[in-house]
C-alpha atoms as a PDB file:
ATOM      1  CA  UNK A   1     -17.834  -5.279   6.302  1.00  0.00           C
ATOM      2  CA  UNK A   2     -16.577  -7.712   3.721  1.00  0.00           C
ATOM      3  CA  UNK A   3     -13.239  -7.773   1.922  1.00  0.00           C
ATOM      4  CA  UNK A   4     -13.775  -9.100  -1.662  1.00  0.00           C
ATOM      5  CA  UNK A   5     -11.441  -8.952  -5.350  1.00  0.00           C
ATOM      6  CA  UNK A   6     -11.833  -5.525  -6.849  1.00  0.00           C
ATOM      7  CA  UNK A   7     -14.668  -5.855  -9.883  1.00  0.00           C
ATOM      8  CA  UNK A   8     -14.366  -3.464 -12.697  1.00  0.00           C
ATOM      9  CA  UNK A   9     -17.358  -1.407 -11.287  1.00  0.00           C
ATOM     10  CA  UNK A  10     -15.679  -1.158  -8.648  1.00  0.00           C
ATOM     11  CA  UNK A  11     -12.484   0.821 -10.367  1.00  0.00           C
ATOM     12  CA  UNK A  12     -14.113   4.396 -10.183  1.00  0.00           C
ATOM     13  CA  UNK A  13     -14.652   4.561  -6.711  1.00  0.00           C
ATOM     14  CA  UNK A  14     -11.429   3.704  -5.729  1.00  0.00           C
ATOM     15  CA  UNK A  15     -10.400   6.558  -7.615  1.00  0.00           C
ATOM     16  CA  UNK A  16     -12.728   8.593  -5.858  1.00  0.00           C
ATOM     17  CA  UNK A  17     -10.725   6.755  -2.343  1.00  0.00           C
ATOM     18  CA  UNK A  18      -7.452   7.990  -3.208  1.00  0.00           C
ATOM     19  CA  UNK A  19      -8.419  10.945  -3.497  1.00  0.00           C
ATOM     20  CA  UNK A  20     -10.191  11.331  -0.738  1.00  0.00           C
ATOM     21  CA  UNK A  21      -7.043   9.957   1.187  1.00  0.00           C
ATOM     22  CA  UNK A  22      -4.822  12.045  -0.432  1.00  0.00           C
ATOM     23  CA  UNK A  23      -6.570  15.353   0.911  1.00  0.00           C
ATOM     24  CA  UNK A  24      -5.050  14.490   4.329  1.00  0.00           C
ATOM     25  CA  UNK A  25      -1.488  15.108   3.584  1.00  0.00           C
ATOM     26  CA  UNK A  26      -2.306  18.876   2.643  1.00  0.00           C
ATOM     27  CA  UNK A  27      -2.877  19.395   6.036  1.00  0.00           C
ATOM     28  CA  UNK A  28       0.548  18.536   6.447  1.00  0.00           C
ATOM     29  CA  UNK A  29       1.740  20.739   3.399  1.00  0.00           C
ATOM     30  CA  UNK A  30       2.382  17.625   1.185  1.00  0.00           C
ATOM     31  CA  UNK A  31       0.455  19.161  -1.345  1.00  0.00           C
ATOM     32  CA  UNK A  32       2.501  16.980  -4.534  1.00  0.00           C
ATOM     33  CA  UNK A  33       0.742  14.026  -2.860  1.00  0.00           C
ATOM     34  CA  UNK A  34      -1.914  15.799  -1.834  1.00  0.00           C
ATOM     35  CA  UNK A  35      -2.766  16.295  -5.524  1.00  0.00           C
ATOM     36  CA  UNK A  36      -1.340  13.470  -7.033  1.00  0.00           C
ATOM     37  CA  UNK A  37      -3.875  11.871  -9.122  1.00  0.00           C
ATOM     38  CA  UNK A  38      -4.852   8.048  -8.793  1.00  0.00           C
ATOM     39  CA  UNK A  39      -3.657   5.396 -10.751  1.00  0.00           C
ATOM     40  CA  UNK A  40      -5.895   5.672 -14.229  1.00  0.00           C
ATOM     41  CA  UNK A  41      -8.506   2.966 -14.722  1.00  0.00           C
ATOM     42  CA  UNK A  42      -6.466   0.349 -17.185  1.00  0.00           C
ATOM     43  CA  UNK A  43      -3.449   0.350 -14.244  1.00  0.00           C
ATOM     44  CA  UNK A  44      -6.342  -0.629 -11.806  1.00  0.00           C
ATOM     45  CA  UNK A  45      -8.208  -2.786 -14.211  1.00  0.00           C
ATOM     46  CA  UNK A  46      -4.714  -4.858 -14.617  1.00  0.00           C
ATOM     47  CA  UNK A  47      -4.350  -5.181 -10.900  1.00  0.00           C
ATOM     48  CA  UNK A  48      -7.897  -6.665 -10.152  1.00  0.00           C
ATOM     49  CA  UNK A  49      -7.625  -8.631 -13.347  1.00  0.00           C
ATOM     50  CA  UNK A  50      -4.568 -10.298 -12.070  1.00  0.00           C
ATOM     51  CA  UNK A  51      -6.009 -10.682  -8.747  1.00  0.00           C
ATOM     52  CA  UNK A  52      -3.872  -8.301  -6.524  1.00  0.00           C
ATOM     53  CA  UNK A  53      -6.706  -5.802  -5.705  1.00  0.00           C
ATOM     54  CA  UNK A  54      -8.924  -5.962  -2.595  1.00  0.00           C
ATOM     55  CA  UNK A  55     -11.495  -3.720  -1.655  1.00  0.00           C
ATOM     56  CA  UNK A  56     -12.839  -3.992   2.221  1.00  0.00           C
ATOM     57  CA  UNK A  57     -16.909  -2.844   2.053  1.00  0.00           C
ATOM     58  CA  UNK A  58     -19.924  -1.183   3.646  1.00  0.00           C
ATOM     59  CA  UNK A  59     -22.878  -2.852   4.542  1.00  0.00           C
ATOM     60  CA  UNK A  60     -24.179  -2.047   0.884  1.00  0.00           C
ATOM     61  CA  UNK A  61     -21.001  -3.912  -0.485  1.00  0.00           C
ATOM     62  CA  UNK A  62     -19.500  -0.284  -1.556  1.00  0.00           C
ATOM     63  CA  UNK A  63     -15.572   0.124  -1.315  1.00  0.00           C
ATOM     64  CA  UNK A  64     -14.776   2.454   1.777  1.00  0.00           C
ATOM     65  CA  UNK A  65     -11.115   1.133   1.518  1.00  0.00           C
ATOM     66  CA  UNK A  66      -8.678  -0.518  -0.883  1.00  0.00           C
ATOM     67  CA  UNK A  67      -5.095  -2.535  -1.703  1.00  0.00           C
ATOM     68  CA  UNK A  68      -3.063  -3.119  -4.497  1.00  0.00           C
ATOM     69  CA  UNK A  69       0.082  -5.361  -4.220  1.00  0.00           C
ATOM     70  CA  UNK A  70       3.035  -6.052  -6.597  1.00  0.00           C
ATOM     71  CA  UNK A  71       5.583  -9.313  -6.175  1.00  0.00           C
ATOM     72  CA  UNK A  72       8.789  -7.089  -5.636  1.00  0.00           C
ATOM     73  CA  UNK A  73      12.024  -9.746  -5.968  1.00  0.00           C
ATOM     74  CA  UNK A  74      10.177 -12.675  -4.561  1.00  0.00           C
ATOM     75  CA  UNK A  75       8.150 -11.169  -2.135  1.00  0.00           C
ATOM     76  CA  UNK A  76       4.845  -9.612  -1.913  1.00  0.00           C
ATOM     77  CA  UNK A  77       4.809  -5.867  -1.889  1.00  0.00           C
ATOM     78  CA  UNK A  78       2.153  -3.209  -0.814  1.00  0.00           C
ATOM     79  CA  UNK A  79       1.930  -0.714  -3.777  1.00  0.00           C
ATOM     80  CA  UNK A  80      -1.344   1.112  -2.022  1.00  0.00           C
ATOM     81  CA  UNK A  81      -3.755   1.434   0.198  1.00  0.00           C
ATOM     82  CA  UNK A  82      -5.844   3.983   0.865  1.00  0.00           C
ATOM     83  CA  UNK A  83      -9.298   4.127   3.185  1.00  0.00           C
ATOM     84  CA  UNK A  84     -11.746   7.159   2.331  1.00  0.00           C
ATOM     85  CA  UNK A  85     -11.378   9.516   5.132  1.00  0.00           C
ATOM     86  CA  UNK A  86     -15.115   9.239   5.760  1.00  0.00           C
ATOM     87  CA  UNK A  87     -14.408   5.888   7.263  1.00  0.00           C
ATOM     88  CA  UNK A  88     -10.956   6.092   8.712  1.00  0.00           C
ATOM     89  CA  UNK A  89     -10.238   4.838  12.568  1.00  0.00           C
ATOM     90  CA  UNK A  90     -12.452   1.803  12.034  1.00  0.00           C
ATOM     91  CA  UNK A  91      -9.685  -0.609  11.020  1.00  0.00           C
ATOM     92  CA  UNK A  92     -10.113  -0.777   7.385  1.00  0.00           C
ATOM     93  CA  UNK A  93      -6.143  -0.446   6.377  1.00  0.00           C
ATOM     94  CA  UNK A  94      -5.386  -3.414   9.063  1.00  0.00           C
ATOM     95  CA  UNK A  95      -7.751  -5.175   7.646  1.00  0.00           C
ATOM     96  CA  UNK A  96      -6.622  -4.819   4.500  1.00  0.00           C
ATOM     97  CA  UNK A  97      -2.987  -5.473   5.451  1.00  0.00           C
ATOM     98  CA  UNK A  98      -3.586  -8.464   7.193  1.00  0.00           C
ATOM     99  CA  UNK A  99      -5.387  -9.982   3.870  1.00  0.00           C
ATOM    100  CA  UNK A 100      -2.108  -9.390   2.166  1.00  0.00           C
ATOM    101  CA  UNK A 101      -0.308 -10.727   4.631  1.00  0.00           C
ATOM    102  CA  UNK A 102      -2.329 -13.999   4.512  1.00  0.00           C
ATOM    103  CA  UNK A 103      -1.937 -14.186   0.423  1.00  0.00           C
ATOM    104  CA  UNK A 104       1.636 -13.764   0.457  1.00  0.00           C
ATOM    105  CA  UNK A 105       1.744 -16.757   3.171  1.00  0.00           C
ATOM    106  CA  UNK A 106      -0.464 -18.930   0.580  1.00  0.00           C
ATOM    107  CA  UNK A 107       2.229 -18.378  -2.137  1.00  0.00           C
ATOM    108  CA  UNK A 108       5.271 -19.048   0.231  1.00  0.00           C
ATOM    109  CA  UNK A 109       6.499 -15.706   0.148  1.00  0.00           C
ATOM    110  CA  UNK A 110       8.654 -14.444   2.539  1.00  0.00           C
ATOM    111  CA  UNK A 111       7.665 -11.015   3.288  1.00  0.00           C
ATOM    112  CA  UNK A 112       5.461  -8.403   2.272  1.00  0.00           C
ATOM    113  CA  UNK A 113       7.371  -5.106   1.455  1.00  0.00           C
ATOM    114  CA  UNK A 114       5.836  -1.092   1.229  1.00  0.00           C
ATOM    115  CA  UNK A 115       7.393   2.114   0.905  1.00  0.00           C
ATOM    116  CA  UNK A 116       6.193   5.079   2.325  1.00  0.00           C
ATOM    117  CA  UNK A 117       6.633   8.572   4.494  1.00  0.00           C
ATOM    118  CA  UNK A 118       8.515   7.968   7.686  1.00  0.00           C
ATOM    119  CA  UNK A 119       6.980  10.432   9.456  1.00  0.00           C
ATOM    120  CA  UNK A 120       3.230  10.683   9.084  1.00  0.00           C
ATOM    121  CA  UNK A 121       1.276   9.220  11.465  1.00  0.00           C
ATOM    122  CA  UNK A 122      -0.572   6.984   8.930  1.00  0.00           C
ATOM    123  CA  UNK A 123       2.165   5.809   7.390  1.00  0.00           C
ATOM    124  CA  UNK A 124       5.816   4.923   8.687  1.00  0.00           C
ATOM    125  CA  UNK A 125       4.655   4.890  12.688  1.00  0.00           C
ATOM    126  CA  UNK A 126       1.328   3.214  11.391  1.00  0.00           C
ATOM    127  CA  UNK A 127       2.972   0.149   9.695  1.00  0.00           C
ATOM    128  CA  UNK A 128       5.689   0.125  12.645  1.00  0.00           C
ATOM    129  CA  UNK A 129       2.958  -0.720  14.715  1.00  0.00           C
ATOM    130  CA  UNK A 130       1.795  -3.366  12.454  1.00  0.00           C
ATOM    131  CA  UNK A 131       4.599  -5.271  12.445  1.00  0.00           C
ATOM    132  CA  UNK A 132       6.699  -4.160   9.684  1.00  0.00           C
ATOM    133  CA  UNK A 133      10.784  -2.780  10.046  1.00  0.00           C
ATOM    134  CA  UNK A 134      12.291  -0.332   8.044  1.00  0.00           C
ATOM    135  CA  UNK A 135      14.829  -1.114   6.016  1.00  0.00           C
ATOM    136  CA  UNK A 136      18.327   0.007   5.784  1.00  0.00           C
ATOM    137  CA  UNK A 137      19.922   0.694   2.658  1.00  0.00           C
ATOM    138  CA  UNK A 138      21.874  -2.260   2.505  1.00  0.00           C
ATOM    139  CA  UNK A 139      18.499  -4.200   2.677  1.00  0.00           C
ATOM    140  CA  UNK A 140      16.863  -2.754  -0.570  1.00  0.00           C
ATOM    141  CA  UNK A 141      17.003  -5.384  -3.364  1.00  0.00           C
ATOM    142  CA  UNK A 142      17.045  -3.937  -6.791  1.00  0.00           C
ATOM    143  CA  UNK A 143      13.331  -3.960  -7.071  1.00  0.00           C
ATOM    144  CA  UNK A 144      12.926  -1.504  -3.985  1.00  0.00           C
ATOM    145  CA  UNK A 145      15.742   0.793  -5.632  1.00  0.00           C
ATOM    146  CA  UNK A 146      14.190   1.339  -8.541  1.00  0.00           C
ATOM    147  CA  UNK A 147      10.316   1.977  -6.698  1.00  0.00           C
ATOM    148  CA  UNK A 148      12.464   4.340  -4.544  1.00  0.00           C
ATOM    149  CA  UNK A 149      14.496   5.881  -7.624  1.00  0.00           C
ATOM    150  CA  UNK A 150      11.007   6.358  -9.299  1.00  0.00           C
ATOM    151  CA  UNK A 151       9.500   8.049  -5.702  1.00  0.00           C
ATOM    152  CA  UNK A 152      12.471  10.115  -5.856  1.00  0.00           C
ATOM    153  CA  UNK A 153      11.530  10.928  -9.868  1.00  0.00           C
ATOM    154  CA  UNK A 154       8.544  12.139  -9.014  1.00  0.00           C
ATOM    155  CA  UNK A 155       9.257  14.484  -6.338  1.00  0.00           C
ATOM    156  CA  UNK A 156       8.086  12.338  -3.494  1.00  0.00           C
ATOM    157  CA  UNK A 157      12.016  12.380  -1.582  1.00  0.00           C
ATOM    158  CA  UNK A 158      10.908  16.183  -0.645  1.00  0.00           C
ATOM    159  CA  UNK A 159       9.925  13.973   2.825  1.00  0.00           C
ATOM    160  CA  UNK A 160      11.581  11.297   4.500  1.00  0.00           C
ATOM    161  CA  UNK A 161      10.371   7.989   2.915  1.00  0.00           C
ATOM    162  CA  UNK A 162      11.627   4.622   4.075  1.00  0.00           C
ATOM    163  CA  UNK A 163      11.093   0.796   2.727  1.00  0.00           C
ATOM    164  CA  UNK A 164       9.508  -1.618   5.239  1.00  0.00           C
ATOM    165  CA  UNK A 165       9.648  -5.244   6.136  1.00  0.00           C
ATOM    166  CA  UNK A 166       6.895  -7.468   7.271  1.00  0.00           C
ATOM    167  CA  UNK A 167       8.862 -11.146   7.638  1.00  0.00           C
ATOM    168  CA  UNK A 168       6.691 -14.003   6.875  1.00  0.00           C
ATOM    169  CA  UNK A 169       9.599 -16.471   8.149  1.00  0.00           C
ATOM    170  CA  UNK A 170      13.272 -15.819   9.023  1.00  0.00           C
ATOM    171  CA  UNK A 171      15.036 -13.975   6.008  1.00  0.00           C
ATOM    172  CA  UNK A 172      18.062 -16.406   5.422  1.00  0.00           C
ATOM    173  CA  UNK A 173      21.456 -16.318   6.006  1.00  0.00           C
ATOM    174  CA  UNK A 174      23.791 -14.467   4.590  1.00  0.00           C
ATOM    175  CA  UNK A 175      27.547 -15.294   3.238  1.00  0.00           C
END
């Protein structure tokens, strides 16, 4: 199991990942996401081409798991990940995570922001055990509004969503 820069052959399958992922949330009557579709191959062509998609492999170097990230006001922000269901509970997403946790570091950022469902189990308790604090409203900078206002756009509010916080050093002071 590798983790490696998303290649253009690569951009299909992950597509066929989220999807996969997405299934799971039916089970919990979240059909919208359930059924919303993957970002279209030029979004996820512009992400690896800019270097902010990973894919974690299989022994035959095919994706089982990937990550795109954003820079959200200065700091590094999880837009997705998703792990094919077919190789879930093997550590994949932490993996992942942690990668993204170690390029923000090399660019001096100070934290790596998500948003994402407060309540299901592989979300909002999942990245509280990772490390990462929700955020009170107070705490969203403009960038995190708007991703939220756009969540909220597309229907995604119907369940309780929260930003998150992973510091990478001690947010400063404020006054």
């Amino acid at each position: 199991m590798t983790i490696r820069p998303a290649r253009d052959d690569d951009l299909p399958r992950l597509r066929e990942i989220e999807r996969a992922a997405g299934r799971s949330f039916a089970g919990l009557g979240m059909d919208l996401v359930a059924e919303d579709e993957p970002p279209p191959l030029g979004t996820l062509r512009e992400y690896a081409d800019d270097g902010r998609a990973w894919v974690r492999t299989d022994e035959q170097d095919r994706p089982v798991a990937y990550l795109l990230a954003e820079v959200v006001d200065g700091c590094a922000h999880l837009e997705q990940v998703s792990v094919h269901p077919d190789a879930a509970g093997h550590g994949h997403g932490r993996h992942l995570v942690e990668h993204l946790l170690g390029w923000a570091r090399q660019r001096a950022l100070p934290a790596v922001t998500l948003t994402t469902y407060t309540d299901v189990p592989w979300n909002g308790p999942y990245y509280r055990r990772l490390g990462f604090r929700p955020l009170d409203g107070a705490e969203l900078t403009p960038g995190l509004r708007r991703i939220r206002a756009a969540e909220a756009v597309r229907g995604l509010d119907r369940w309780p969503r929260t930003a998150m916080r992973y510091d990478l050093r001690p947010p400063a002071p404020s006054g």
